[in-house]
PDB file of N, CA and C in Angstrom:
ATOM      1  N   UNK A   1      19.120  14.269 -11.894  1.00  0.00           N
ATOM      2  CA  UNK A   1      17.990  13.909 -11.056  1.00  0.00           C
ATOM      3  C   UNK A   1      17.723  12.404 -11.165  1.00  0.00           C
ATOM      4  N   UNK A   2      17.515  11.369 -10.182  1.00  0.00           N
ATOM      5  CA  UNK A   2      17.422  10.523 -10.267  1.00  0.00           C
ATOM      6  C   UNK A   2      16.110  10.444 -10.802  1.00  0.00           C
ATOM      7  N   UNK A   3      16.168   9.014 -11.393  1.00  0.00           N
ATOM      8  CA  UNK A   3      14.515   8.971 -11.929  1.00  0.00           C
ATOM      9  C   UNK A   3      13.806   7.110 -11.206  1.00  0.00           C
ATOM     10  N   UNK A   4      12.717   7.635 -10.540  1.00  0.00           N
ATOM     11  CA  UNK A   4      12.208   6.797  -9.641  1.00  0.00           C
ATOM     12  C   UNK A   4      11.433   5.596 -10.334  1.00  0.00           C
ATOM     13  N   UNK A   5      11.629   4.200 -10.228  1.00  0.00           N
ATOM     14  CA  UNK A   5      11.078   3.467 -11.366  1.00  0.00           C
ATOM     15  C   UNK A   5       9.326   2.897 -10.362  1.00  0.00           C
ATOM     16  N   UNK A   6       8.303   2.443 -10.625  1.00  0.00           N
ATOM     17  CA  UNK A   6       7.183   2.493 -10.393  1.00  0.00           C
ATOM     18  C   UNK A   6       6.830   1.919  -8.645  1.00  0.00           C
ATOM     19  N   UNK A   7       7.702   0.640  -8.579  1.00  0.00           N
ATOM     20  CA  UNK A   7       7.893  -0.186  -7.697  1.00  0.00           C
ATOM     21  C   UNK A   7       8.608   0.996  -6.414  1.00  0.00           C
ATOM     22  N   UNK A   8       9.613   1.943  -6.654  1.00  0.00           N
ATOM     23  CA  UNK A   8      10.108   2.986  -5.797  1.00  0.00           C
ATOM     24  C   UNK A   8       8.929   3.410  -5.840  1.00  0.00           C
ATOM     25  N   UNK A   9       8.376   4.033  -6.507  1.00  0.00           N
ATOM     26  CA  UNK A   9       7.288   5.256  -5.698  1.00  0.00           C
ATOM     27  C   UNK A   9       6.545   4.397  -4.902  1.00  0.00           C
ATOM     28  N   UNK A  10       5.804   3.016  -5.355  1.00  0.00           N
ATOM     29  CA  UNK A  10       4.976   2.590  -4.349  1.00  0.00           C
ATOM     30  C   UNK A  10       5.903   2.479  -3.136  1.00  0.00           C
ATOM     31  N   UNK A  11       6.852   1.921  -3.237  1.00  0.00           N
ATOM     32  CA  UNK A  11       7.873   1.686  -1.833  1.00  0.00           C
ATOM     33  C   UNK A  11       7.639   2.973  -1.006  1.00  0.00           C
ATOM     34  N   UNK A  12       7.879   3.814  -1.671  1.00  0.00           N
ATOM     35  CA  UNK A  12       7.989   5.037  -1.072  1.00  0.00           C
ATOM     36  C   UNK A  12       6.324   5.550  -0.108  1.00  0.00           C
ATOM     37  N   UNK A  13       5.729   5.138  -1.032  1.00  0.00           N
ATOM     38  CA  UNK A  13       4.119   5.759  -0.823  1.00  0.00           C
ATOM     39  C   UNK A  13       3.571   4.781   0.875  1.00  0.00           C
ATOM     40  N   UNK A  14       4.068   3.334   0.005  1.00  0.00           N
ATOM     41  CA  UNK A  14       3.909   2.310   1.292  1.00  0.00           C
ATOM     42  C   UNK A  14       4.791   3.370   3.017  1.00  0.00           C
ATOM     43  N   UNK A  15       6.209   3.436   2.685  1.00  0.00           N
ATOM     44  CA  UNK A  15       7.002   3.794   3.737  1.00  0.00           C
ATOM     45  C   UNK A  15       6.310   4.954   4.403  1.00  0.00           C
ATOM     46  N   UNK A  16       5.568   5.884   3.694  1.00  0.00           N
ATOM     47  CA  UNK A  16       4.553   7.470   4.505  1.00  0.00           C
ATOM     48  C   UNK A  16       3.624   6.493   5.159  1.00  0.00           C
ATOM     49  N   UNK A  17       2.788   5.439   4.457  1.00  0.00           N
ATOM     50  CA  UNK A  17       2.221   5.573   5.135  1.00  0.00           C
ATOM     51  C   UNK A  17       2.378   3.948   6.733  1.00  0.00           C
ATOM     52  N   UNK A  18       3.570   3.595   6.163  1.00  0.00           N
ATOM     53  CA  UNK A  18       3.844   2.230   7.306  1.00  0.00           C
ATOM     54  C   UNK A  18       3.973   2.725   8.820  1.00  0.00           C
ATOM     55  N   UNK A  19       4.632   4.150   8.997  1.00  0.00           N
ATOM     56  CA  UNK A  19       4.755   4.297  10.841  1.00  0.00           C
ATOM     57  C   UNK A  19       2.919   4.475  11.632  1.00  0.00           C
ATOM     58  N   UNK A  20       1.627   4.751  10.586  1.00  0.00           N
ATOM     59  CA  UNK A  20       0.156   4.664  11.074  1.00  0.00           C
ATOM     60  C   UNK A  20       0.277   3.425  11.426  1.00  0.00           C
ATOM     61  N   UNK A  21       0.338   2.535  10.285  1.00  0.00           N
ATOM     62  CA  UNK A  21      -0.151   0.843  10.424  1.00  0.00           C
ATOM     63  C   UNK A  21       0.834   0.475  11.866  1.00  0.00           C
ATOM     64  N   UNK A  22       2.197   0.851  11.909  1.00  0.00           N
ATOM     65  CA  UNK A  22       2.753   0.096  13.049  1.00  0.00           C
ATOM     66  C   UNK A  22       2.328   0.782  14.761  1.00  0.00           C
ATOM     67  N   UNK A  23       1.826   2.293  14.302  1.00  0.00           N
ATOM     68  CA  UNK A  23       0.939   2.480  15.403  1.00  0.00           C
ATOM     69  C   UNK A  23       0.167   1.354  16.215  1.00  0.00           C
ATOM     70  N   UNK A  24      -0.455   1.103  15.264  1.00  0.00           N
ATOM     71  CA  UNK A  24      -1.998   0.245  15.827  1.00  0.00           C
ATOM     72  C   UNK A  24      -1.310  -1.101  15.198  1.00  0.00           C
ATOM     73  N   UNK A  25       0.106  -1.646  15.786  1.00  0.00           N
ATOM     74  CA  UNK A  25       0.924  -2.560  16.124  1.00  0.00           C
ATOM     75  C   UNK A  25       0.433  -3.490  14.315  1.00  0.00           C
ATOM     76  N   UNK A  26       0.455  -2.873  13.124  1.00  0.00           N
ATOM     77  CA  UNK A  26       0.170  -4.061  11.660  1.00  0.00           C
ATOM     78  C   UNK A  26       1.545  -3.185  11.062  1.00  0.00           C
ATOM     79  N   UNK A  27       1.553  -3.433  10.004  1.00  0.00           N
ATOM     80  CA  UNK A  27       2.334  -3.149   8.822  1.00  0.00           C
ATOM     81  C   UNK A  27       1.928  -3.821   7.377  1.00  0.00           C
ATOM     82  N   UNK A  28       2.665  -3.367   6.292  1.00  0.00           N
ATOM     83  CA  UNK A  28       2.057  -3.318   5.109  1.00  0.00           C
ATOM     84  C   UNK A  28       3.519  -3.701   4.348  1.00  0.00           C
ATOM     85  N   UNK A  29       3.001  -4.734   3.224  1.00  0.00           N
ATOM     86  CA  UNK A  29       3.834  -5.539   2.388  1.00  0.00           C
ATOM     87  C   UNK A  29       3.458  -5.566   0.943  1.00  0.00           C
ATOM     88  N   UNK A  30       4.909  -5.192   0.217  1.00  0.00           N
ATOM     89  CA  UNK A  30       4.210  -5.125  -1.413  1.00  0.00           C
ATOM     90  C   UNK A  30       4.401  -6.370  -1.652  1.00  0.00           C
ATOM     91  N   UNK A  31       3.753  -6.731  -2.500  1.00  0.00           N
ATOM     92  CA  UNK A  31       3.931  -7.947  -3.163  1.00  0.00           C
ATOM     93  C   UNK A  31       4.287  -8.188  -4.618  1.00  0.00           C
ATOM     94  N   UNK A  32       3.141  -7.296  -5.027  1.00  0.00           N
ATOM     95  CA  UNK A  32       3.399  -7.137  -6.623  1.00  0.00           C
ATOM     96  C   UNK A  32       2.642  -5.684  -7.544  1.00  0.00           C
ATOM     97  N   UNK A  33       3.138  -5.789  -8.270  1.00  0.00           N
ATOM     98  CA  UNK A  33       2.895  -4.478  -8.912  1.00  0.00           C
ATOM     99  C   UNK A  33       1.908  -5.143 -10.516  1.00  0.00           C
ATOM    100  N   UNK A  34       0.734  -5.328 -10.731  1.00  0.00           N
ATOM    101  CA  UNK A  34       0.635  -6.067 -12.318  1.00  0.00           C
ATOM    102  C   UNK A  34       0.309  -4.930 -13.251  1.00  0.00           C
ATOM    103  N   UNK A  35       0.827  -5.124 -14.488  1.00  0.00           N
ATOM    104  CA  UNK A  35       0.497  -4.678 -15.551  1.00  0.00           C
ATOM    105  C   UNK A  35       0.598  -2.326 -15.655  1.00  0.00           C
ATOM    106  N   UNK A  36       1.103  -2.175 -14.323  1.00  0.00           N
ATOM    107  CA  UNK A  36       1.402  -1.209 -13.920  1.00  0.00           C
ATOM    108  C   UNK A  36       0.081  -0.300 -13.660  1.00  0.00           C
ATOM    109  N   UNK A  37      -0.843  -1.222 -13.349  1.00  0.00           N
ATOM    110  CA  UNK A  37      -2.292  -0.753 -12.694  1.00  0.00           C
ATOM    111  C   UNK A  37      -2.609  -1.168 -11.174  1.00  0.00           C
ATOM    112  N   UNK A  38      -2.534  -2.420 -11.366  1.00  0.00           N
ATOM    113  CA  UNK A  38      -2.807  -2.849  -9.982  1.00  0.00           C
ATOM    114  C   UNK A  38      -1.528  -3.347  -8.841  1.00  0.00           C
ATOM    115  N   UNK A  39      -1.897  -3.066  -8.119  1.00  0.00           N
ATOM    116  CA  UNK A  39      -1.269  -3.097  -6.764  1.00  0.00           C
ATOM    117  C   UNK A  39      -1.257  -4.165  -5.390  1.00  0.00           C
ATOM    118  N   UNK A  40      -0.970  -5.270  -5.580  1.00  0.00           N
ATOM    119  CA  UNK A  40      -1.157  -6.366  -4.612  1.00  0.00           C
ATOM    120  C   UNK A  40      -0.204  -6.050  -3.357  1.00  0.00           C
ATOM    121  N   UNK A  41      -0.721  -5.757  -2.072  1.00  0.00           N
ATOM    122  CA  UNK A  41      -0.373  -5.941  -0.838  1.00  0.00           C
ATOM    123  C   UNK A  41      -0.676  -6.786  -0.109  1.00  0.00           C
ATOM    124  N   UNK A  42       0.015  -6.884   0.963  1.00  0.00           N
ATOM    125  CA  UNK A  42      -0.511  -7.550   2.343  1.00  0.00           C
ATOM    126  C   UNK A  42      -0.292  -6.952   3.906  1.00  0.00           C
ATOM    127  N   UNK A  43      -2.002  -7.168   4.257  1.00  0.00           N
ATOM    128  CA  UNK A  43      -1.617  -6.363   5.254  1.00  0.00           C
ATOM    129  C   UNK A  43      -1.248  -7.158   6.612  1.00  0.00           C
ATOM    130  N   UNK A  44      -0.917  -6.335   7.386  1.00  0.00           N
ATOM    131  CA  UNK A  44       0.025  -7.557   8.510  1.00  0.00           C
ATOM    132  C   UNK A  44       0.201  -7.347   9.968  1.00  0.00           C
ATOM    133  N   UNK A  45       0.155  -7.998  10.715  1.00  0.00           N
ATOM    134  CA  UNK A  45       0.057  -8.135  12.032  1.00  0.00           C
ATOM    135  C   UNK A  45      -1.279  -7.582  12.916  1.00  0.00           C
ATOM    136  N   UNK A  46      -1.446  -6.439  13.496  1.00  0.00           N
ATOM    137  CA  UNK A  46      -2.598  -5.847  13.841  1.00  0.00           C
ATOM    138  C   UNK A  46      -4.046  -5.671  12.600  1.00  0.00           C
ATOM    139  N   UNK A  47      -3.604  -5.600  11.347  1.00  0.00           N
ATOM    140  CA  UNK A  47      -4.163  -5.287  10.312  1.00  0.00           C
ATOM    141  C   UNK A  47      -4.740  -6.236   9.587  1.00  0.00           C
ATOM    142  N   UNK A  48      -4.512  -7.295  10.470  1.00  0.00           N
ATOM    143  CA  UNK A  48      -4.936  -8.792   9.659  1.00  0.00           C
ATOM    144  C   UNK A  48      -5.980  -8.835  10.534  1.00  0.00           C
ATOM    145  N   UNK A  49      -7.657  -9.051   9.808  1.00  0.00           N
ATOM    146  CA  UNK A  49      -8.577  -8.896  10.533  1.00  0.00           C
ATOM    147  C   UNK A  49      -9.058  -8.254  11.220  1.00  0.00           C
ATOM    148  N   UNK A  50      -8.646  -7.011  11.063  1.00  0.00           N
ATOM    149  CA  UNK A  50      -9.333  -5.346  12.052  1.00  0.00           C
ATOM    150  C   UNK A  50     -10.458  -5.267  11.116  1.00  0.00           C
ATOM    151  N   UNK A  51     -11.513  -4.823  11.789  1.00  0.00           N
ATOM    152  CA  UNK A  51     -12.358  -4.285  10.779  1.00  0.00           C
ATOM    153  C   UNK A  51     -12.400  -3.203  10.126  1.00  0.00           C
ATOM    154  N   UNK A  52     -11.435  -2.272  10.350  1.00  0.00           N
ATOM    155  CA  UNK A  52     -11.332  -1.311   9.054  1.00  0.00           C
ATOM    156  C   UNK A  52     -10.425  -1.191   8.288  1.00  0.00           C
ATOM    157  N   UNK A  53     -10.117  -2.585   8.357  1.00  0.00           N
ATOM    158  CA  UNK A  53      -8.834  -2.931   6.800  1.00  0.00           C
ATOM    159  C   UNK A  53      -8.754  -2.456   5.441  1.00  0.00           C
ATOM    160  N   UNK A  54     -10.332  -2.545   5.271  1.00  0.00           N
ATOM    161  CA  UNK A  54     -10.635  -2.611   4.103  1.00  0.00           C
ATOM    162  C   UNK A  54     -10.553  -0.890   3.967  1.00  0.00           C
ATOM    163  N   UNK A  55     -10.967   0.245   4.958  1.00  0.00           N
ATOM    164  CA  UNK A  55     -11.454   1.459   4.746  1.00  0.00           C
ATOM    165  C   UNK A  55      -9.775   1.941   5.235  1.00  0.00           C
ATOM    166  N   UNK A  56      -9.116   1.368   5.911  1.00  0.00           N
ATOM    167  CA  UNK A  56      -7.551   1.684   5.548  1.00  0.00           C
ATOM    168  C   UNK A  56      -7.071   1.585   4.031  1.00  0.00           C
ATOM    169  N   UNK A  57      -7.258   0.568   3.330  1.00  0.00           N
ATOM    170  CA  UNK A  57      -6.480   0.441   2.624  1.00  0.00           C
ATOM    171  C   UNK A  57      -7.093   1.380   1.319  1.00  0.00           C
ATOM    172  N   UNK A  58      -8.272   1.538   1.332  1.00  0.00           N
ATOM    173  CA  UNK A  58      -8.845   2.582   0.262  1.00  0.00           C
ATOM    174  C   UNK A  58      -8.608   3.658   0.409  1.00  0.00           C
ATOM    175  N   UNK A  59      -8.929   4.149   1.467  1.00  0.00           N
ATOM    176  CA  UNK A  59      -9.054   5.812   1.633  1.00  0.00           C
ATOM    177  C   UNK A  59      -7.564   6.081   2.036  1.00  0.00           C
ATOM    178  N   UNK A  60      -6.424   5.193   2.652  1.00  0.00           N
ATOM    179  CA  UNK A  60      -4.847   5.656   3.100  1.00  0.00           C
ATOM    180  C   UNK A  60      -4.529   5.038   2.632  1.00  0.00           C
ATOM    181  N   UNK A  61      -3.783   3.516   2.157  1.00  0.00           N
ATOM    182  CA  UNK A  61      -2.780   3.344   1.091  1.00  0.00           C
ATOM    183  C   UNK A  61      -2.776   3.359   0.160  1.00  0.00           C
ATOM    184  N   UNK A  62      -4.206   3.287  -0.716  1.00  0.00           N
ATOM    185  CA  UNK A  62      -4.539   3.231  -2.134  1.00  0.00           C
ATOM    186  C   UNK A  62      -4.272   4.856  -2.499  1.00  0.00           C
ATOM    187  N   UNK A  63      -4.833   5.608  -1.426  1.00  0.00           N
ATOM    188  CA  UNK A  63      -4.796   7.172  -2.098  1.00  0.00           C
ATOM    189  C   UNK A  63      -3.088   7.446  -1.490  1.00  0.00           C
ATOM    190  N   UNK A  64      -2.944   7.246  -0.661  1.00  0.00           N
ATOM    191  CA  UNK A  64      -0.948   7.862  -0.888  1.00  0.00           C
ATOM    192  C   UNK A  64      -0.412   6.884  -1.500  1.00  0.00           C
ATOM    193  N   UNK A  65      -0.808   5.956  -2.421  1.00  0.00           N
ATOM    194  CA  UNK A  65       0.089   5.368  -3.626  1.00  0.00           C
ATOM    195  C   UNK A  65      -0.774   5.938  -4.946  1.00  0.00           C
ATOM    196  N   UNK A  66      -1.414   6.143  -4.871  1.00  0.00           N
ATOM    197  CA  UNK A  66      -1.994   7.346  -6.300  1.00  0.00           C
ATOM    198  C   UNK A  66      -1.331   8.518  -5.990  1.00  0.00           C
ATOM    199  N   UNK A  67      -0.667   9.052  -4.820  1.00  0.00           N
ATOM    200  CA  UNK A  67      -0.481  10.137  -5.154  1.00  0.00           C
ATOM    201  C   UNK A  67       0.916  10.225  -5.595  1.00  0.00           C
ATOM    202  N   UNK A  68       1.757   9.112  -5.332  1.00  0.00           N
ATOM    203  CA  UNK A  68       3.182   9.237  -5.856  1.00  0.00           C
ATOM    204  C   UNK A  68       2.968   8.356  -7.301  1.00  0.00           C
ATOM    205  N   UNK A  69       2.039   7.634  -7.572  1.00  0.00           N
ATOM    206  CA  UNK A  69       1.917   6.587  -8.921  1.00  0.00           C
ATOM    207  C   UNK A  69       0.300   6.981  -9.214  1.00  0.00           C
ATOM    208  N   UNK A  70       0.384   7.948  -9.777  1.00  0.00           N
ATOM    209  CA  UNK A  70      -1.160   8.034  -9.996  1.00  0.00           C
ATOM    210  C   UNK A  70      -1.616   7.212 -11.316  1.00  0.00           C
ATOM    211  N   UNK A  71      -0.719   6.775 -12.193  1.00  0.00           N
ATOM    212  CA  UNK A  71      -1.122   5.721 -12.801  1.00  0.00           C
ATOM    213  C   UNK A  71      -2.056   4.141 -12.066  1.00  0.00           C
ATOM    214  N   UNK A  72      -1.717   3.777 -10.879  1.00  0.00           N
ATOM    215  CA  UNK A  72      -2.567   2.961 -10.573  1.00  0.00           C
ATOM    216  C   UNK A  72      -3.929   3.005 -10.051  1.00  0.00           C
ATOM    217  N   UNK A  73      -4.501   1.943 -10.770  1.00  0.00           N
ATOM    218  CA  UNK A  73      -5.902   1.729 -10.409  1.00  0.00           C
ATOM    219  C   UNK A  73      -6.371   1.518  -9.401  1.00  0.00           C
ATOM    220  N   UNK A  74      -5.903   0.439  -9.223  1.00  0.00           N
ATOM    221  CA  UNK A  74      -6.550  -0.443  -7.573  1.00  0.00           C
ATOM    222  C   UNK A  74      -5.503  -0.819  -7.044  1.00  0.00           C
ATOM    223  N   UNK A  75      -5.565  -0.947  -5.603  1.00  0.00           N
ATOM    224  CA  UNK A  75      -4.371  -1.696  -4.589  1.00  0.00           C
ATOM    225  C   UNK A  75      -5.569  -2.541  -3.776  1.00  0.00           C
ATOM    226  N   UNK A  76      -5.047  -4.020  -4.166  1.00  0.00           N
ATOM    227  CA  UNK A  76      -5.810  -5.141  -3.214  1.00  0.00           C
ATOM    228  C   UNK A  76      -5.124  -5.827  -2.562  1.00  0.00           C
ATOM    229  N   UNK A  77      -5.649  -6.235  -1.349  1.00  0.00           N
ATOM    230  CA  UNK A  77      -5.037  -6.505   0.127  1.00  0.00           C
ATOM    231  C   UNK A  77      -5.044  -7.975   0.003  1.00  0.00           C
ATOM    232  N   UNK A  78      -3.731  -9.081  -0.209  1.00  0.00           N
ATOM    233  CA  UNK A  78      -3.987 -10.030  -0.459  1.00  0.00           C
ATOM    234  C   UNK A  78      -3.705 -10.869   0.844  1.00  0.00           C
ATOM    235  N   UNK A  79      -5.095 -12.000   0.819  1.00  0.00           N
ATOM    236  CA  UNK A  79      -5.139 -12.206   2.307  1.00  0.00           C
ATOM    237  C   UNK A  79      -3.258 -13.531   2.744  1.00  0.00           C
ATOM    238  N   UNK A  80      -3.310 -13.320   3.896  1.00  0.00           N
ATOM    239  CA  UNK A  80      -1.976 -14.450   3.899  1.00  0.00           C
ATOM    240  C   UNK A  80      -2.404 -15.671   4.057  1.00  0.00           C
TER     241      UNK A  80
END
């Protein structure tokens, strides 16, 4: 069985949820992973400056990257 290292699951968690964001024409970028708690993204194109960036990224990418890395704490949206 392969074994998935932390950065894959977020990849993974990001990829469920990237075909919503490119719906509503944004997408979503890892950046960094720190201390294997927190979660630095960026969000992108349509998603830069929508006003429910912020309630995207809590309630849909933060929770489908807890659910494949439930070790992390927070995922923050780092501006470009």
């Amino acid at each position: 069985m392969e074994i998935l290292t932390l950065h894959d699951k977020i990849e993974a968690a990001l990829e469920e949820i990237r075909p919503f964001l490119q719906n509503d024409g944004g997408d979503i970028k890892l950046l960094s992973v720190e201390n294997d708690k927190i979660v630095k993204v960026q969000l992108q194109g349509a998603c830069v400056g929508c006003s429910v960036n912020q309630m995207t990224l809590k309630s849909g990418v933060e929770m489908t990257i807890k659910k494949h890395a439930p070790q992390i704490e927070q995922v923050i949206n780092v501006e470009g």
